[in-house]
Protein backbone atom coordinates (compact mmCIF):
# COMPACT_ATOMS: atom_id res chain seq x y z
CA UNK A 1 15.62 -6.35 -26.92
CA UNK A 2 14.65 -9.82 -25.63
CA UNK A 3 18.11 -10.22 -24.51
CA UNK A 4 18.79 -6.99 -22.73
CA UNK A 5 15.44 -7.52 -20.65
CA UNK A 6 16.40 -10.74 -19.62
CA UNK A 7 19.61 -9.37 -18.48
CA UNK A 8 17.94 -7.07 -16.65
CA UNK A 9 16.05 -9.59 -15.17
CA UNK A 10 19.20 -11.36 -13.96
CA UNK A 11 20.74 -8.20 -12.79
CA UNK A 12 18.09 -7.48 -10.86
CA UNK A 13 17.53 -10.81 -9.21
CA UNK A 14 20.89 -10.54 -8.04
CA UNK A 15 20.61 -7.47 -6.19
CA UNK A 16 17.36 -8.48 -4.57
CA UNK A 17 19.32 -12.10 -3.22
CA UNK A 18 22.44 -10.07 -2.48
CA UNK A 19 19.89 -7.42 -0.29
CA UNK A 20 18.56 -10.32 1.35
CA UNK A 21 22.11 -12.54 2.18
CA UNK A 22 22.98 -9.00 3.76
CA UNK A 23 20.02 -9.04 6.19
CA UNK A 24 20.66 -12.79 7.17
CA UNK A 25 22.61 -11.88 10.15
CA UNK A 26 19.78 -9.89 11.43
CA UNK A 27 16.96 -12.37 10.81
CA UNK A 28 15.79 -13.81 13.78
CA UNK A 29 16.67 -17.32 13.74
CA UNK A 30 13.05 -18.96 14.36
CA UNK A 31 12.57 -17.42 10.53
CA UNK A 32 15.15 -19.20 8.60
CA UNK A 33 13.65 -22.85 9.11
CA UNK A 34 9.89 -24.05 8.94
CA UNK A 35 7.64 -24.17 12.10
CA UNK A 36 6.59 -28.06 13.07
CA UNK A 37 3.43 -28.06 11.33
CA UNK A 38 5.15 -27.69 8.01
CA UNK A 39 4.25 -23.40 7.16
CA UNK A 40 6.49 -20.59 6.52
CA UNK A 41 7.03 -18.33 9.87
CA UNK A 42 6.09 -14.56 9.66
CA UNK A 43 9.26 -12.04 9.46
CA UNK A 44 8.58 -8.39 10.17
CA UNK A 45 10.15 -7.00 7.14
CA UNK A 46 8.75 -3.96 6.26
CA UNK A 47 10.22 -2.67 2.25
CA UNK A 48 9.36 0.69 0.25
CA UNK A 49 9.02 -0.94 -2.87
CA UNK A 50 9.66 -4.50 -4.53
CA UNK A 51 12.15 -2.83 -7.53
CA UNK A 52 15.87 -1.78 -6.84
CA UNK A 53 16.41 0.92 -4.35
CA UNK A 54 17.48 4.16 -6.00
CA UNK A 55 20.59 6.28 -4.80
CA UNK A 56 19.76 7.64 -1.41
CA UNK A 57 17.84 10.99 -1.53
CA UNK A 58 19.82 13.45 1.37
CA UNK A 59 19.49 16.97 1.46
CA UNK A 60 21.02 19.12 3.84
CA UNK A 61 20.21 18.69 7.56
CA UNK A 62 19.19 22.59 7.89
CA UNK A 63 16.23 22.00 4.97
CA UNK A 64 13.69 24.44 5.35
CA UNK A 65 10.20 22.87 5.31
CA UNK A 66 8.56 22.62 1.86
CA UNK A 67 6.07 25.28 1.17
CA UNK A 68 3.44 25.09 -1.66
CA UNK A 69 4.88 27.79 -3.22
CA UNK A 70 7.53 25.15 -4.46
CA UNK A 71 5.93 21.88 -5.14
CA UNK A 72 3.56 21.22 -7.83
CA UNK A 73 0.83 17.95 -7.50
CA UNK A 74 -1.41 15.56 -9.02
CA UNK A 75 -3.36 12.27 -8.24
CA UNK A 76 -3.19 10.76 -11.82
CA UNK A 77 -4.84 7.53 -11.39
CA UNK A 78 -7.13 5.28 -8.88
CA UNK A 79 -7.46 1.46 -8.30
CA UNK A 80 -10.14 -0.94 -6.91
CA UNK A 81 -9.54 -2.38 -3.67
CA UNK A 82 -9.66 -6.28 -3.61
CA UNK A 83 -12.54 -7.80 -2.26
CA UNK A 84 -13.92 -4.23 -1.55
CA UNK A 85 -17.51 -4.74 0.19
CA UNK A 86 -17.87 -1.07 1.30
CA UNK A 87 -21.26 0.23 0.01
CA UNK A 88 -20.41 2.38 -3.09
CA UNK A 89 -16.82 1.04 -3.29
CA UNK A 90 -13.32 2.61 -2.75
CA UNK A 91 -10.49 3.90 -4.77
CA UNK A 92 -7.00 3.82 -3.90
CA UNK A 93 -4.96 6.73 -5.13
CA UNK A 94 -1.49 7.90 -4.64
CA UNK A 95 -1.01 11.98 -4.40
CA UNK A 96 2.49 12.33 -6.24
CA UNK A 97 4.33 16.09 -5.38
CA UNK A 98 7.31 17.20 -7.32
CA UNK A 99 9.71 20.38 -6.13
CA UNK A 100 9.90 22.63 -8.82
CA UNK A 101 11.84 25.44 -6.84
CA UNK A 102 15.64 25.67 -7.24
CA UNK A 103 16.17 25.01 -3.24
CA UNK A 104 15.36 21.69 -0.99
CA UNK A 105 13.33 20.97 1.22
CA UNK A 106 11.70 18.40 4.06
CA UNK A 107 8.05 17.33 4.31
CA UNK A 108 7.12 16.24 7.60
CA UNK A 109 3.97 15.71 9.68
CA UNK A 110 0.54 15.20 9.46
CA UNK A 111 -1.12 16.99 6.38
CA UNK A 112 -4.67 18.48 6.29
CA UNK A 113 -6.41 17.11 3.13
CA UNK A 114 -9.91 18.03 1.70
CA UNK A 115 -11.92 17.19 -1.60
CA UNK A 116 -12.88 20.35 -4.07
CA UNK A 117 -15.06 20.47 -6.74
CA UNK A 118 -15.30 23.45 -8.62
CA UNK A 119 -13.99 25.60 -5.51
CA UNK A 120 -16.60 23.89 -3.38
CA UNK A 121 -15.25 21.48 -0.56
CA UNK A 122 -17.18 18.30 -0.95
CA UNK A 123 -18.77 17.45 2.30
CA UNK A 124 -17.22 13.86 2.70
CA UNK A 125 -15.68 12.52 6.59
CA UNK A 126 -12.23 12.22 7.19
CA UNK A 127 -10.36 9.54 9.31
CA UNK A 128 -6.78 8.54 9.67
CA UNK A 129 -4.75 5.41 10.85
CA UNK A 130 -1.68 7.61 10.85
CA UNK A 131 0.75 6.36 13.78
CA UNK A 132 2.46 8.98 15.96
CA UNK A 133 6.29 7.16 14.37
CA UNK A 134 4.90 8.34 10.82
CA UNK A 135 4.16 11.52 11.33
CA UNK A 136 7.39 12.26 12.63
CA UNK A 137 9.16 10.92 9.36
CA UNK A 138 11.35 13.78 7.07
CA UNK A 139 10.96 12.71 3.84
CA UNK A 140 13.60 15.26 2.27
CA UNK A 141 12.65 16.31 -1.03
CA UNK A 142 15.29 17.65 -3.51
CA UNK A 143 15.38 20.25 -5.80
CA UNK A 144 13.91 18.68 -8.68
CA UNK A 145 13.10 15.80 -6.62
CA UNK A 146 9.48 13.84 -5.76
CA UNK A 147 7.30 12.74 -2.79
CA UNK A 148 3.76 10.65 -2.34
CA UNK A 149 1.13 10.53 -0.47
CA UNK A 150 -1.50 7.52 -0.04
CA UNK A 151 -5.15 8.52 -0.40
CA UNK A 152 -8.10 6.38 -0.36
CA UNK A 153 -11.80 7.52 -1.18
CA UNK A 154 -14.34 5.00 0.01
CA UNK A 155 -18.31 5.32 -0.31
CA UNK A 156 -21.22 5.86 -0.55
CA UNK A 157 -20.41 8.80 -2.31
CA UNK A 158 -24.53 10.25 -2.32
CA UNK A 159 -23.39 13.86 -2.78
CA UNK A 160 -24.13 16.22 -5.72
CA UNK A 161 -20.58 17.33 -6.79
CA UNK A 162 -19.42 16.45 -10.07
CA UNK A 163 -16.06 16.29 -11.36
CA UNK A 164 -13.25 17.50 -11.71
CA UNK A 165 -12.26 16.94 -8.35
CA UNK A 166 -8.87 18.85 -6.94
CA UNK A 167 -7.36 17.86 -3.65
CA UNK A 168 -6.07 20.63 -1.64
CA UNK A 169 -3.48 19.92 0.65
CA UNK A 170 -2.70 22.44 3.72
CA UNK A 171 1.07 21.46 4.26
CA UNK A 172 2.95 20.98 7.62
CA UNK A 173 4.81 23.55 9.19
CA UNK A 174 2.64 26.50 7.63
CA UNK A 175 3.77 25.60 4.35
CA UNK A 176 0.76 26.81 2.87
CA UNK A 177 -2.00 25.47 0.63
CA UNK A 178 -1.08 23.35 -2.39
CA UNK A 179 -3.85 22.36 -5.35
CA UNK A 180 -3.42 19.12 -7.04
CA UNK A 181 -5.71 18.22 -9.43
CA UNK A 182 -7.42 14.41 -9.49
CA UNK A 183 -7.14 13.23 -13.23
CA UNK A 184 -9.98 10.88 -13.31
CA UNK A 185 -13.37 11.20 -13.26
CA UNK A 186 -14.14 8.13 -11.07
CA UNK A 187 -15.83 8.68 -7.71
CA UNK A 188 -17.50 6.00 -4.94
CA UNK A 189 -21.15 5.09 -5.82
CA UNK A 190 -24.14 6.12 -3.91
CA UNK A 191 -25.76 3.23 -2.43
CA UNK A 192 -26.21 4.36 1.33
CA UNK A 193 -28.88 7.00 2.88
CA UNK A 194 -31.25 8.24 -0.35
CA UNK A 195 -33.23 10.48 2.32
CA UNK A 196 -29.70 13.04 3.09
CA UNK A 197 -27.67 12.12 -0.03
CA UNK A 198 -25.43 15.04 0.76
CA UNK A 199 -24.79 13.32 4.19
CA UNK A 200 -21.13 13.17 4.76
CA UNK A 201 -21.27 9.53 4.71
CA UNK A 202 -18.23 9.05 2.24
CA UNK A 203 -14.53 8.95 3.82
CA UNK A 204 -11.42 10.48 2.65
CA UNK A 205 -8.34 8.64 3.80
CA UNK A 206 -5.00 10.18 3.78
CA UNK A 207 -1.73 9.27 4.83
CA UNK A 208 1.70 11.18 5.29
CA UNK A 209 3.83 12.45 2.47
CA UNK A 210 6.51 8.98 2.18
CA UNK A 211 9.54 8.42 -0.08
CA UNK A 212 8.58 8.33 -4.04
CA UNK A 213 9.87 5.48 -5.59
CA UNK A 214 9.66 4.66 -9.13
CA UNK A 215 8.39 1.32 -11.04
CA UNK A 216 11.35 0.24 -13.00
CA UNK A 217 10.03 0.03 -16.87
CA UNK A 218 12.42 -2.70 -17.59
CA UNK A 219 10.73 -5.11 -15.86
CA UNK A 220 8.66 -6.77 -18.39
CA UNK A 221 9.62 -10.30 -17.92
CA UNK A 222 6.68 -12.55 -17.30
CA UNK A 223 7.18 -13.45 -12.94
CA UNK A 224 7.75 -17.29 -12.27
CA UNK A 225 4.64 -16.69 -9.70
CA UNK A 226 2.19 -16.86 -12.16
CA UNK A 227 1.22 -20.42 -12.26
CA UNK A 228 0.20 -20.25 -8.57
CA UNK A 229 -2.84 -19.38 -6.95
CA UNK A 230 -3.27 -18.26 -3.03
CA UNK A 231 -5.97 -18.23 -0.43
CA UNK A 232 -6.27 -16.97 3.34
CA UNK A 233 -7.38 -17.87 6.28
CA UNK A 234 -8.27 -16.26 9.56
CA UNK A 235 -9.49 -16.19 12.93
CA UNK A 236 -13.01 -16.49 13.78
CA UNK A 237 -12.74 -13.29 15.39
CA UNK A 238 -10.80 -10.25 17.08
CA UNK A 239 -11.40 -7.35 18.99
CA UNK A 240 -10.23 -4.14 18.14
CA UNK A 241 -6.34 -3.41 19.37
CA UNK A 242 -5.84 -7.36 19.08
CA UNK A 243 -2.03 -9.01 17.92
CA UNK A 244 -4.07 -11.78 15.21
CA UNK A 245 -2.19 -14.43 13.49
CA UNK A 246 -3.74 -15.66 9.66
CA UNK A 247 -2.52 -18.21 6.97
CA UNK A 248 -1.63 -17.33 3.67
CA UNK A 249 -1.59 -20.63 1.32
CA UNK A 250 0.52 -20.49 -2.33
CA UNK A 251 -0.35 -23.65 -4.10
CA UNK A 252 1.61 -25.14 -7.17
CA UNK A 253 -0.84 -26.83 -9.81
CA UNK A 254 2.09 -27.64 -12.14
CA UNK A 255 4.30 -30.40 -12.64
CA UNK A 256 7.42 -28.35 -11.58
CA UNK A 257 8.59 -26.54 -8.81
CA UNK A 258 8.17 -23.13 -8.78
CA UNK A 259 11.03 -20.66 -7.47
CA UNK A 260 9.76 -17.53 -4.86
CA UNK A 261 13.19 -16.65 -5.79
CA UNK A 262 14.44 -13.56 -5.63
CA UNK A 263 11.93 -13.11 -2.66
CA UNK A 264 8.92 -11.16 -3.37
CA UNK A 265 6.77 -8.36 -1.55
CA UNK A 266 3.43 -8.31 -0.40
CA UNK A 267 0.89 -5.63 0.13
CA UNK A 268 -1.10 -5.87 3.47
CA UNK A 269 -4.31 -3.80 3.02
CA UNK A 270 -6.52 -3.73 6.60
CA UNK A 271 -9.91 -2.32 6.64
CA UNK A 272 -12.59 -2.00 9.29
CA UNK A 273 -16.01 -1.46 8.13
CA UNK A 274 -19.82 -0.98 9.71
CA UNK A 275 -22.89 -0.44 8.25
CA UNK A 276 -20.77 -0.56 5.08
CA UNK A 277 -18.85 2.10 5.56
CA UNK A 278 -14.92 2.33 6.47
CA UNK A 279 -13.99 3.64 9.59
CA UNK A 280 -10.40 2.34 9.98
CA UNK A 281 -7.55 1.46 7.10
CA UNK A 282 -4.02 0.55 6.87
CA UNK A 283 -1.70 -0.42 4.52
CA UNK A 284 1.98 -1.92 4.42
CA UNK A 285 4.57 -3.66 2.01
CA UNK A 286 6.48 -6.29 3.63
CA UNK A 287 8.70 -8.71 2.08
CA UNK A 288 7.97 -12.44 1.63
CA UNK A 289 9.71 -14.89 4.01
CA UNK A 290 11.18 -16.86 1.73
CA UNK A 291 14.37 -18.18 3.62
CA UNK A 292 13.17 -21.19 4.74
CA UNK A 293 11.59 -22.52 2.03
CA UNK A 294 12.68 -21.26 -1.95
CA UNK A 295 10.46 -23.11 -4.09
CA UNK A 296 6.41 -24.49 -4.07
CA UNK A 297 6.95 -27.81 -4.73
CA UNK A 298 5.03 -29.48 -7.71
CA UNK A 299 1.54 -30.12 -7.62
CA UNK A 300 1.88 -28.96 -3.80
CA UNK A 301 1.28 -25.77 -1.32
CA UNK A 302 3.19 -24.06 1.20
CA UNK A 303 1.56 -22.13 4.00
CA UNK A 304 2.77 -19.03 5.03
CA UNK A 305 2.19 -17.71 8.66
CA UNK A 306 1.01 -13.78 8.32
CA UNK A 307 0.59 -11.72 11.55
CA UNK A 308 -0.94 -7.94 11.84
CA UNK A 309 -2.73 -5.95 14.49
CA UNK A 310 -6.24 -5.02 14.61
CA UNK A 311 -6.57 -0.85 15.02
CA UNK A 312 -7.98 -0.29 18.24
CA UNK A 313 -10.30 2.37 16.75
CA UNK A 314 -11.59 -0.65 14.51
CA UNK A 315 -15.70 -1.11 14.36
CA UNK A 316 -17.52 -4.01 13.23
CA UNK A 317 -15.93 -6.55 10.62
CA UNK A 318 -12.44 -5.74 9.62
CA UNK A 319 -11.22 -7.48 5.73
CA UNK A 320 -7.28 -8.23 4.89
CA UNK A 321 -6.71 -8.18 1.29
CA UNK A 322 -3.09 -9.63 0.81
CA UNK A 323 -1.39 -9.56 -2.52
CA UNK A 324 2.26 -10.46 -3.74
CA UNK A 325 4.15 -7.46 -5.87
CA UNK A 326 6.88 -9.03 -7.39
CA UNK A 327 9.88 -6.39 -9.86
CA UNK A 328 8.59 -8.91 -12.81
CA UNK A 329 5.50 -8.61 -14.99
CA UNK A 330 2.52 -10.14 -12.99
CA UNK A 331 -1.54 -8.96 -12.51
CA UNK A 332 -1.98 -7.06 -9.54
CA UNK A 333 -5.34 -9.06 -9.18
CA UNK A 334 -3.56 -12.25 -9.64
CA UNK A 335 -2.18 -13.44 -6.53
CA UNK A 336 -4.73 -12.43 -3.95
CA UNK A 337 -5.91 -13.59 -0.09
CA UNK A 338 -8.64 -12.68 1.00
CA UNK A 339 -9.26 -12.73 5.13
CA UNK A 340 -12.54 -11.47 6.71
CA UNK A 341 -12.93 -10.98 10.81
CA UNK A 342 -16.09 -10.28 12.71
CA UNK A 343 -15.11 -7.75 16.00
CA UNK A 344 -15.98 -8.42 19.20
């Protein structure tokens, strides 16, 4: 078994380096070489997902919307955001939606979600960072075939419902109502307005339905990244719609180079907060620019120039978590920045 994961391994480092000697001829060229203080210049490089791409998913150009007749849902898990400071916390959930009708379809546009309990909405607010370019995406969804949906839940959470809690989704295109049960029993904490605890002070953040992609189980080897540790830095401040430019730092405490090779992603999580509570969030995978520079070198750092823009519907302080993915076997928690910018 060792064997055939390690092959894997190889296989799959191979197909990453061959995807990026492919896009070579359409990096700009101020990204292949270091910038004269020594970091790593940013490349926009947006990716779906860190693991192989799977075989294209078409469906005929005439696909009728989906409906909720046909799809079936679930959110079966939630994660902590790093860093989080938002009073009661926030989970991070994906919304995963599988056609179980014989016939294709397309999900496009901006969905209406709310929060049940026990066929009661839950009185939470609802806010999107959705851009007009996303919600015109067609995601087409086979026959058979799956789509996602990001969906974050951030506190205080001082109401009185009690799980379980059931997201129902009214679909674009009058497609109808669709049910999809939240598996755990995990909600925000209350630790904002005790005199109106079933204020609607807790936020439900969704996102558009987006390509499915699925972890590839074979990648158990242990990453090369692990030895390293990272830390941010920012600007002193921003205002709200502002282009800002931060510093991620990966530093080598080892006596041997380690390889970034093949490149790996990172997750850029944005989120403004005031008074503790979110009122702004974004979220993108991008891939590492690696080009210029392969390896950390031993008992060394490299700095890595990050750039993202500030929402202009952003409110007091906004917070950056960054964190690498990598296809191999590596903490989600273990390669983390942290950036944090007061708004002017």
């Amino acid at each position: 078994m060792p064997s055939i994961r390690k092959a894997a391994a190889v296989l799959l480092a191979m197909v990453l380096a061959t995807g990026c000697a492919k896009d070579e001829g359409r990096t700009p060229t101020e990204a292949l070489s270091l910038k004269p203080d020594g970091s790593v210049p940013w490349l926009d490089e947006p990716i779906d997902s860190v693991y192989p791409s799977p075989a294209t998913v078409t469906v005929a150009p005439d696909s009728p919307p989906c409906t909720a007749a046909q799809l079936s849902g679930g959110l079966d898990k939630w994660s902590k955001a790093a860093g989080d400071t938002v009073l009661g916390g926030r989970l991070l959930g994906e919304l995963i939606v599988r056609n179980t009708a014989t016939t294709d379809c397309v999900l496009s546009g901006l969905a209406d979600v709310r929060l049940f309990s026990k066929d009661a909405e839950v009185p939470v607010d609802h806010l999107t960072s959705v851009t007009e370019e996303a919600k015109k995406q067609r995601i087409p969804v086979p026959a058979g075939g799956k789509a996602s949906m990001r969906v974050d839940w951030s506190g205080p959470f001082c109401g009185t419902a009690t799980p379980p809690y059931e997201l129902r989704v009214t679909l674009p295109a009058e497609g109808g109502e669709l049910r999809a049960k939240i598996t755990p029993k995990d909600h925000p904490a209350c630790s904002g307005d005790p005199e109106s605890p079933t204020k609607p002070s807790s936020n439900l953040s969704a996102g558009v339905f987006d390509k499915f992609v699925e972890q590839d189980p074979i990648t158990t080897e242990r990453s090369p990244l692990w030895d390293l540790t990272a830390s941010a830095e920012g600007p002193p401040q921003a205002a709200p719609g502002d282009r800002i430019t931060y510093t991620i730092t990966l530093t080598n405490p080892t006596a041997k180079p380690v390889t970034l090779l093949p490149c790996p992603g990172y997750l850029q999580e944005l989120s403004a907060e005031a008074n503790g509570m979110v009122n702004s969030t974004t979220a993108q995978l991008y891939r590492l620019n690696c080009r210029p520079a392969t390896a950390v070198p031993a008992r060394s750092a490299l700095r890595f120039e990050m750039r993202t823009t500030i929402p202009k519907q952003a409110q007091g302080t906004v917070r950056i978590a960054w964190r690498i993915q990598t296809p191999q076997n590596l903490p989600s928690e273990h390669l983390v920045g942290l950036v944090t910018i007061p708004l002017t």
